[in-house]
PDB file of N, CA and C in Angstrom:
ATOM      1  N   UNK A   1     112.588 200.516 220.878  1.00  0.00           N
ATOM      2  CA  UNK A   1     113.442 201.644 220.576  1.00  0.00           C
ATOM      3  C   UNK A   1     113.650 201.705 219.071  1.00  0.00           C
ATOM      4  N   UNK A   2     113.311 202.874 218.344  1.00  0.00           N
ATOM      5  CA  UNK A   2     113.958 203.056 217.524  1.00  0.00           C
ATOM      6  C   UNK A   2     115.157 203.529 216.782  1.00  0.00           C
ATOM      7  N   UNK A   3     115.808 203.110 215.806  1.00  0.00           N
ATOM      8  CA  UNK A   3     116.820 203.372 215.738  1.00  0.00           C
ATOM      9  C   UNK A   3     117.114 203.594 213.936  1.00  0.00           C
ATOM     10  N   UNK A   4     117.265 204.857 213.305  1.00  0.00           N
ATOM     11  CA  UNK A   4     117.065 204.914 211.899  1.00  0.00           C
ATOM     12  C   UNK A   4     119.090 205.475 211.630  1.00  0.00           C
ATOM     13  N   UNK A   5     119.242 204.766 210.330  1.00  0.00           N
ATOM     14  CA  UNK A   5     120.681 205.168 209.435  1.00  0.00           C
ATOM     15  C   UNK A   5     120.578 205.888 208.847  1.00  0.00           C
ATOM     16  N   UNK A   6     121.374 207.284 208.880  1.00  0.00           N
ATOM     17  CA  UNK A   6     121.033 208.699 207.569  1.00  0.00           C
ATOM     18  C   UNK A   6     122.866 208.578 207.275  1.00  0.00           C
ATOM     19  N   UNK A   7     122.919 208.096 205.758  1.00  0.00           N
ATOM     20  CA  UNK A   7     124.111 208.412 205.666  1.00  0.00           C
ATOM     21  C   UNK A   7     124.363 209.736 204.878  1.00  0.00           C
ATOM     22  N   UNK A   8     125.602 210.371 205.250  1.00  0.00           N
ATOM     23  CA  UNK A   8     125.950 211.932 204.778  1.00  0.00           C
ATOM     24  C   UNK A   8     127.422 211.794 204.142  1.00  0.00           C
ATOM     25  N   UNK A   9     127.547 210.590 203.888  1.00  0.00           N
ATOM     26  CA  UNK A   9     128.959 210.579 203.103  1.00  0.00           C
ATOM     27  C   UNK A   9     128.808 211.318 201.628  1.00  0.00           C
ATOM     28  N   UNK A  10     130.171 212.195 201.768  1.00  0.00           N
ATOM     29  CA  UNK A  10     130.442 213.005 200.706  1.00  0.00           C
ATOM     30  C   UNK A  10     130.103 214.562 201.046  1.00  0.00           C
ATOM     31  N   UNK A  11     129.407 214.713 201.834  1.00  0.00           N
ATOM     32  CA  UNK A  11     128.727 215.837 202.521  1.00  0.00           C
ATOM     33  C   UNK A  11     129.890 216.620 203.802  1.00  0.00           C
ATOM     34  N   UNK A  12     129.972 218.125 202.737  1.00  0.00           N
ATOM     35  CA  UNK A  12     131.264 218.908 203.521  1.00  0.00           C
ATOM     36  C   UNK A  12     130.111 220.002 204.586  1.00  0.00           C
ATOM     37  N   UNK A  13     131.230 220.396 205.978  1.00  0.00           N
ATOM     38  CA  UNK A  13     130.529 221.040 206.781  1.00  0.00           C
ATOM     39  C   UNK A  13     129.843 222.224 206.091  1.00  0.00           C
ATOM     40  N   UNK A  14     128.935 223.009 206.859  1.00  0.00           N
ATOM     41  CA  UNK A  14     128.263 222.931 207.318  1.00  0.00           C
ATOM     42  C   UNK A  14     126.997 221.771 207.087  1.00  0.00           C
ATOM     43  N   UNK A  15     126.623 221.477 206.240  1.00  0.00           N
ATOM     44  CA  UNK A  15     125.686 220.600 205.974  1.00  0.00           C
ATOM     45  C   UNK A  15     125.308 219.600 206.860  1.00  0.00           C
ATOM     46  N   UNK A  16     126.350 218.591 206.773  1.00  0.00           N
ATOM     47  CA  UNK A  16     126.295 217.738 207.909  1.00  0.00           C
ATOM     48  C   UNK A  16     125.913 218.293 209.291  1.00  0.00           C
ATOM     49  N   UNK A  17     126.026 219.032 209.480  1.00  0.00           N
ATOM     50  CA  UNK A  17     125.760 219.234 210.809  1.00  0.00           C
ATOM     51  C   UNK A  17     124.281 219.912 210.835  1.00  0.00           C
ATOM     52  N   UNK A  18     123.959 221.034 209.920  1.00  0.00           N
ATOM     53  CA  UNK A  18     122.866 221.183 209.935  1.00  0.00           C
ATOM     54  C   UNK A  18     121.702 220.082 209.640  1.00  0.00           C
ATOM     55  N   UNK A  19     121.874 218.625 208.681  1.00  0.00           N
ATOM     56  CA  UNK A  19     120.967 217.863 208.707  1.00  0.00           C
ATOM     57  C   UNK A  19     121.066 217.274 210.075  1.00  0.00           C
ATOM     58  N   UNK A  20     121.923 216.994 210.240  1.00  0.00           N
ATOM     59  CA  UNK A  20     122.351 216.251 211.866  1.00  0.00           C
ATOM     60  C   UNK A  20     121.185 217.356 213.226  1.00  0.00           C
ATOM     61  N   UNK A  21     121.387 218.098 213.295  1.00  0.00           N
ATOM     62  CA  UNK A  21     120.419 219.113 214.522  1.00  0.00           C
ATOM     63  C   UNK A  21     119.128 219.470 213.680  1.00  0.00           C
ATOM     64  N   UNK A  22     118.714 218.819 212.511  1.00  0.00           N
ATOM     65  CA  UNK A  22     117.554 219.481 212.025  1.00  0.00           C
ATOM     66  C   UNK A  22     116.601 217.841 212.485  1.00  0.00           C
ATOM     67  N   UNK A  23     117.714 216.998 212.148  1.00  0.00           N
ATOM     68  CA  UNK A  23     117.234 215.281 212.433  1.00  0.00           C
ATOM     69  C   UNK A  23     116.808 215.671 214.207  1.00  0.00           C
ATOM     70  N   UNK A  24     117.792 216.007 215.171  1.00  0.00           N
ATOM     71  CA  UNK A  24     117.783 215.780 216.542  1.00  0.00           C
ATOM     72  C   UNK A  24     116.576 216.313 216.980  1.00  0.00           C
ATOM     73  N   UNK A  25     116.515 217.523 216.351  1.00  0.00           N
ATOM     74  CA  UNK A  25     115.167 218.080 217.156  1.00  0.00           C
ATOM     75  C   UNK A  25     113.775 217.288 216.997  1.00  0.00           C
ATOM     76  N   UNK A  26     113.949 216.585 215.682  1.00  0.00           N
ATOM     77  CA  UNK A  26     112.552 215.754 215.593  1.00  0.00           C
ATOM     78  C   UNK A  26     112.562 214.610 216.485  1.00  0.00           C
ATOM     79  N   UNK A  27     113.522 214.178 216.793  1.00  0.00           N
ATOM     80  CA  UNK A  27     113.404 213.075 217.844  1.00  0.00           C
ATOM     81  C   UNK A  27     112.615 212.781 219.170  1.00  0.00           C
ATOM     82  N   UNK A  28     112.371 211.855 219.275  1.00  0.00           N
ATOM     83  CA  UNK A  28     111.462 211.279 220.197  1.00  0.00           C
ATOM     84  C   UNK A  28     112.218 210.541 222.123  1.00  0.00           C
ATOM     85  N   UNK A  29     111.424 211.073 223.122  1.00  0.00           N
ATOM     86  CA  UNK A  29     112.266 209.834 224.197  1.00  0.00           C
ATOM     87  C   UNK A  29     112.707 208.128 223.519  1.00  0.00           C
ATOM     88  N   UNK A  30     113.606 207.797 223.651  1.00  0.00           N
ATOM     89  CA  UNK A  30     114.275 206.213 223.230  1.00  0.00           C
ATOM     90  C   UNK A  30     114.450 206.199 222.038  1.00  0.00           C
ATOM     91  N   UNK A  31     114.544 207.332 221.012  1.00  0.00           N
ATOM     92  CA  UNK A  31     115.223 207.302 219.465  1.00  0.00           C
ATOM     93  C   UNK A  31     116.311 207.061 219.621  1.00  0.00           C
ATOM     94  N   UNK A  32     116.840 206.603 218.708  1.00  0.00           N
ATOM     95  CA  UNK A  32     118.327 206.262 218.407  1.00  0.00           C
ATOM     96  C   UNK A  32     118.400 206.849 216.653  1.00  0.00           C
ATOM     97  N   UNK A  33     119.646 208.008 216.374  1.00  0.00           N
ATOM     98  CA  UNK A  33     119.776 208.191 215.373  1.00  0.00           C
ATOM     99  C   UNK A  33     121.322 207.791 214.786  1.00  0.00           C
ATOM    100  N   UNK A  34     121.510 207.071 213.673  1.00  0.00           N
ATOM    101  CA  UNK A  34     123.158 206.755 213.518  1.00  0.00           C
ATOM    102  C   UNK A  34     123.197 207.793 212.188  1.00  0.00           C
ATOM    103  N   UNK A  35     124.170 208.044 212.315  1.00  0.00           N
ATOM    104  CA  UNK A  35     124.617 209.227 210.861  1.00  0.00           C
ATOM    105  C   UNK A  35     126.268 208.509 210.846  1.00  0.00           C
ATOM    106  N   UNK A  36     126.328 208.812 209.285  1.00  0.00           N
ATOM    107  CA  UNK A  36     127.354 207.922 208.745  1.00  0.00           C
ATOM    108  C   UNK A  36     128.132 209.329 207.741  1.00  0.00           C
ATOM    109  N   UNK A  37     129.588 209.349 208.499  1.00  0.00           N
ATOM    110  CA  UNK A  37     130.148 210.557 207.907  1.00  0.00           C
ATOM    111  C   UNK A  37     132.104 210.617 207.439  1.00  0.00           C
ATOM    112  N   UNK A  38     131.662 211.484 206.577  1.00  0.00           N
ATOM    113  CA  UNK A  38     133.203 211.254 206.709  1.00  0.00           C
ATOM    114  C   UNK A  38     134.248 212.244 206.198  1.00  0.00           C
ATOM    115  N   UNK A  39     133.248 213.988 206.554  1.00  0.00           N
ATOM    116  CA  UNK A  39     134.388 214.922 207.099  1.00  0.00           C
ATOM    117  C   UNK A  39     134.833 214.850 208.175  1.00  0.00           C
ATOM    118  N   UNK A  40     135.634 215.549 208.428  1.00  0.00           N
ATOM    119  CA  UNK A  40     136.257 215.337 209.735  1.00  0.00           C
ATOM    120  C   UNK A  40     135.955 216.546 210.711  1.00  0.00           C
ATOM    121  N   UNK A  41     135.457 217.432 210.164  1.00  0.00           N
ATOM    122  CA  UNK A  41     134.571 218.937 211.189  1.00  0.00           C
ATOM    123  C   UNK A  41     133.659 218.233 211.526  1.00  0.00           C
ATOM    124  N   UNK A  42     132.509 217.832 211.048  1.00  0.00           N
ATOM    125  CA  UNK A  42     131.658 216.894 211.650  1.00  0.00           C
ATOM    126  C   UNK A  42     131.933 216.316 212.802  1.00  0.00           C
ATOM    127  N   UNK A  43     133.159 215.618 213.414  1.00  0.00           N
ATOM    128  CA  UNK A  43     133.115 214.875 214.180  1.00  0.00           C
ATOM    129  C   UNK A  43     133.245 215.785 215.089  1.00  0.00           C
ATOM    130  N   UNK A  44     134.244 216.944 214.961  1.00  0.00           N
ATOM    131  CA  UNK A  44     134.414 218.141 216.010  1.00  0.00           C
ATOM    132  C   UNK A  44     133.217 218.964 216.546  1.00  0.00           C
ATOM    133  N   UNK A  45     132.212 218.828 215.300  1.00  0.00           N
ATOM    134  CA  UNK A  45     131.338 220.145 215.482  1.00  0.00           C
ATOM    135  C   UNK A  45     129.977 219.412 216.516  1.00  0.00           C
ATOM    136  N   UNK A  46     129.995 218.278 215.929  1.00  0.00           N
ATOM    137  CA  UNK A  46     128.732 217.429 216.400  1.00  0.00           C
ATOM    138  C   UNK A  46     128.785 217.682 217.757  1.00  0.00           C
ATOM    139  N   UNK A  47     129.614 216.921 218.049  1.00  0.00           N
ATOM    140  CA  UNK A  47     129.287 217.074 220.304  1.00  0.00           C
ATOM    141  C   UNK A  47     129.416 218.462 220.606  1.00  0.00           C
ATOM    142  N   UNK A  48     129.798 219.299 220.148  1.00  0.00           N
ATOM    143  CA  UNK A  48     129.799 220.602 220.318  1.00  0.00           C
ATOM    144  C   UNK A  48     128.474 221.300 220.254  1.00  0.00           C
ATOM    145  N   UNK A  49     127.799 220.805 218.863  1.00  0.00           N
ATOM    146  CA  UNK A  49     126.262 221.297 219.118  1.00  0.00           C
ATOM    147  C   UNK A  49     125.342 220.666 219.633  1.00  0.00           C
ATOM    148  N   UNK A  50     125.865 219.039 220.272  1.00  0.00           N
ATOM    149  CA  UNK A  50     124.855 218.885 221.155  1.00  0.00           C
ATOM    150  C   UNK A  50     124.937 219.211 222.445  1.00  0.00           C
ATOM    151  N   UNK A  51     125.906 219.922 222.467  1.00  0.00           N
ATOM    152  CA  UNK A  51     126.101 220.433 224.384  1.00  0.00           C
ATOM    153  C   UNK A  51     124.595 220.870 224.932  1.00  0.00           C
ATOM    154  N   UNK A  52     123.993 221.494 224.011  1.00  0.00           N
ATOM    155  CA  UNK A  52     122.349 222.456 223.996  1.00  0.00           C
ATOM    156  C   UNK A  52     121.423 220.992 224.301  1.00  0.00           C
ATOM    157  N   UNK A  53     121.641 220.061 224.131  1.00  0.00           N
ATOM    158  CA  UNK A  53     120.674 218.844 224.184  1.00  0.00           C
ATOM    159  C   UNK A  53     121.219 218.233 225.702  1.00  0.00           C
ATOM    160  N   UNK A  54     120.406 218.510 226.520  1.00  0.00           N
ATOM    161  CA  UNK A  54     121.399 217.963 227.929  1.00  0.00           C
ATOM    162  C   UNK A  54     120.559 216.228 227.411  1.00  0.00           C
ATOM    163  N   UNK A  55     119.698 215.988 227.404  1.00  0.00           N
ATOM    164  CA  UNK A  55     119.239 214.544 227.332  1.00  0.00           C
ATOM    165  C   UNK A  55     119.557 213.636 226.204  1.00  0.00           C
ATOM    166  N   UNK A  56     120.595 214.060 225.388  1.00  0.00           N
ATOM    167  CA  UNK A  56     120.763 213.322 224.618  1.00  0.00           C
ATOM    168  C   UNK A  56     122.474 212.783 224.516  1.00  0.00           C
ATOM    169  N   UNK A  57     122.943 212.057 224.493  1.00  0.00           N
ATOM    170  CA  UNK A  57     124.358 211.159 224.019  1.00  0.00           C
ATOM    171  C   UNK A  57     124.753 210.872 222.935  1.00  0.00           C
ATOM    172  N   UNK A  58     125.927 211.140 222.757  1.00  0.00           N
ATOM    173  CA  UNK A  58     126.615 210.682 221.097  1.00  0.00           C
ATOM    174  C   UNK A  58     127.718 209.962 221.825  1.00  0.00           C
ATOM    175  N   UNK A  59     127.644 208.949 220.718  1.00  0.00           N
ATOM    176  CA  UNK A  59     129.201 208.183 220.986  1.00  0.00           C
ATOM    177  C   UNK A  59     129.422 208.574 219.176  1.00  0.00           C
ATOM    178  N   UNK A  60     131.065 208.345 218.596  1.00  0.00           N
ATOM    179  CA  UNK A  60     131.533 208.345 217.785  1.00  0.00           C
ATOM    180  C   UNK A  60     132.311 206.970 217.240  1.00  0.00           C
ATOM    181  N   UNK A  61     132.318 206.613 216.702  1.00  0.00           N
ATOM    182  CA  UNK A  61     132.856 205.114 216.370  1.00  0.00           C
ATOM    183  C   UNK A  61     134.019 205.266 214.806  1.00  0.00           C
ATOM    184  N   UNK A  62     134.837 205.351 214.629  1.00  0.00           N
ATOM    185  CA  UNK A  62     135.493 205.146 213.308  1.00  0.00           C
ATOM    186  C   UNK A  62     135.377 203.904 212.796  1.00  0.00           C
ATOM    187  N   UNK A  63     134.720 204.219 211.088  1.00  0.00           N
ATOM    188  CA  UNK A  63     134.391 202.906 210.486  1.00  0.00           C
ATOM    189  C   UNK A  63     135.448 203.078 209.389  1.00  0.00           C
ATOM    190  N   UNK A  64     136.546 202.949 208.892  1.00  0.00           N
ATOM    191  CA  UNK A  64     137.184 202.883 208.158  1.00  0.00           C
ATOM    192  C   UNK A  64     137.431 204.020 207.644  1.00  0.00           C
ATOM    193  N   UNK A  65     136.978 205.016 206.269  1.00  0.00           N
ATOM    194  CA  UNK A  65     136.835 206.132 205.723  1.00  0.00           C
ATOM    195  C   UNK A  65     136.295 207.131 206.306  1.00  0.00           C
ATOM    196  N   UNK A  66     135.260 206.387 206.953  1.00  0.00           N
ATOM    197  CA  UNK A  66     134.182 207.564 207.600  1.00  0.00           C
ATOM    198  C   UNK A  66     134.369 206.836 209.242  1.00  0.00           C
ATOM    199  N   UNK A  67     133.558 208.036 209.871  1.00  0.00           N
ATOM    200  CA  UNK A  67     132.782 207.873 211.007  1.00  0.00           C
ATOM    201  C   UNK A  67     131.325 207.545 211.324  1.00  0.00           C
ATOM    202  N   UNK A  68     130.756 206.806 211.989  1.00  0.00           N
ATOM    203  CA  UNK A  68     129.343 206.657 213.224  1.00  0.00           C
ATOM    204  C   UNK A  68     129.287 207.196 213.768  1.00  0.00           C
ATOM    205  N   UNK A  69     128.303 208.127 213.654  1.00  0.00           N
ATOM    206  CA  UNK A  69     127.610 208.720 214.897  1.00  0.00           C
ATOM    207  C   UNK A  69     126.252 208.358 215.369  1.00  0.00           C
ATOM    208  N   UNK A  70     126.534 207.788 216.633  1.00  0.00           N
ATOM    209  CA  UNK A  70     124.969 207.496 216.938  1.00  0.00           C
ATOM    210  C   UNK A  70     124.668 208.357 218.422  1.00  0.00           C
ATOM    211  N   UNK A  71     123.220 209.080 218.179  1.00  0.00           N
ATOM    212  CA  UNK A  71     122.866 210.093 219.189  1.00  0.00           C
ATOM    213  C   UNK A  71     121.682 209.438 219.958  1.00  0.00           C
ATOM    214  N   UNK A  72     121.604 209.129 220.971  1.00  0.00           N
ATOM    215  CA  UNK A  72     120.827 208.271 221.657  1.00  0.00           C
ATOM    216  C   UNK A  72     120.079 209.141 222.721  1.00  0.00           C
ATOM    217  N   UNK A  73     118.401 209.524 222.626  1.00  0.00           N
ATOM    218  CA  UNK A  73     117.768 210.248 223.507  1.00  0.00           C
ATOM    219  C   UNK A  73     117.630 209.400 224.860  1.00  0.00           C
ATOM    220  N   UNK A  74     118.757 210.031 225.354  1.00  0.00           N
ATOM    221  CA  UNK A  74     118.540 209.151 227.103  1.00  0.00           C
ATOM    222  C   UNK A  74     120.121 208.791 227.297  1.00  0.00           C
ATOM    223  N   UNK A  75     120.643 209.493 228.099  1.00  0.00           N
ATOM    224  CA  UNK A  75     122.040 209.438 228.189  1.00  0.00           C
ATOM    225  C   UNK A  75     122.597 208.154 228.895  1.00  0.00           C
ATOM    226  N   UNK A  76     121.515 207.780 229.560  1.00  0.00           N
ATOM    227  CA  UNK A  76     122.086 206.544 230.409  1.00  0.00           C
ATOM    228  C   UNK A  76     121.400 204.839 229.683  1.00  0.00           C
ATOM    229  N   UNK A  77     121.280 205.160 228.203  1.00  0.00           N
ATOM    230  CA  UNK A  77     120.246 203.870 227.477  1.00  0.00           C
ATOM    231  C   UNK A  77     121.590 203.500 226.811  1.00  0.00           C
TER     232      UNK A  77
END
């Protein structure tokens, strides 16, 4: 499985989110993508635009300043 870090700290919405769904679509079955953020629309907007991805999962994790997001192709991996 792969699994790559794109950090977007400092990066105000829209942006983040557009690198974030421009990353998803290139993805592969068993990718793992972590994005490292730390507006706070981001965290709202993200699961929101992956509703359109039925096969894919985000969990959100707070790392101190920012947030983790890791989007995992395969909802049950």
């Amino acid at each position: 499985m792969t699994r790559k870090e794109i950090e977007l700290l400092g990066e105000n919405c829209p942006f983040p989110i557009m690198h974030i769904i421009r990353k998803v679509d290139l993805m592969r079955p068993g990718e793992k993508l972590q994005f490292l953020v730390d507006d706070p629309l981001a965290i709202k907007s993200v699961p929101e635009e992956l509703e359109e991805y039925p096969d894919l999962s985000c969990d959100i994790t707070p790392r101190g300043e920012f947030w983790e997001i890791v989007i995992n192709w395969g909802k049950n991996k």
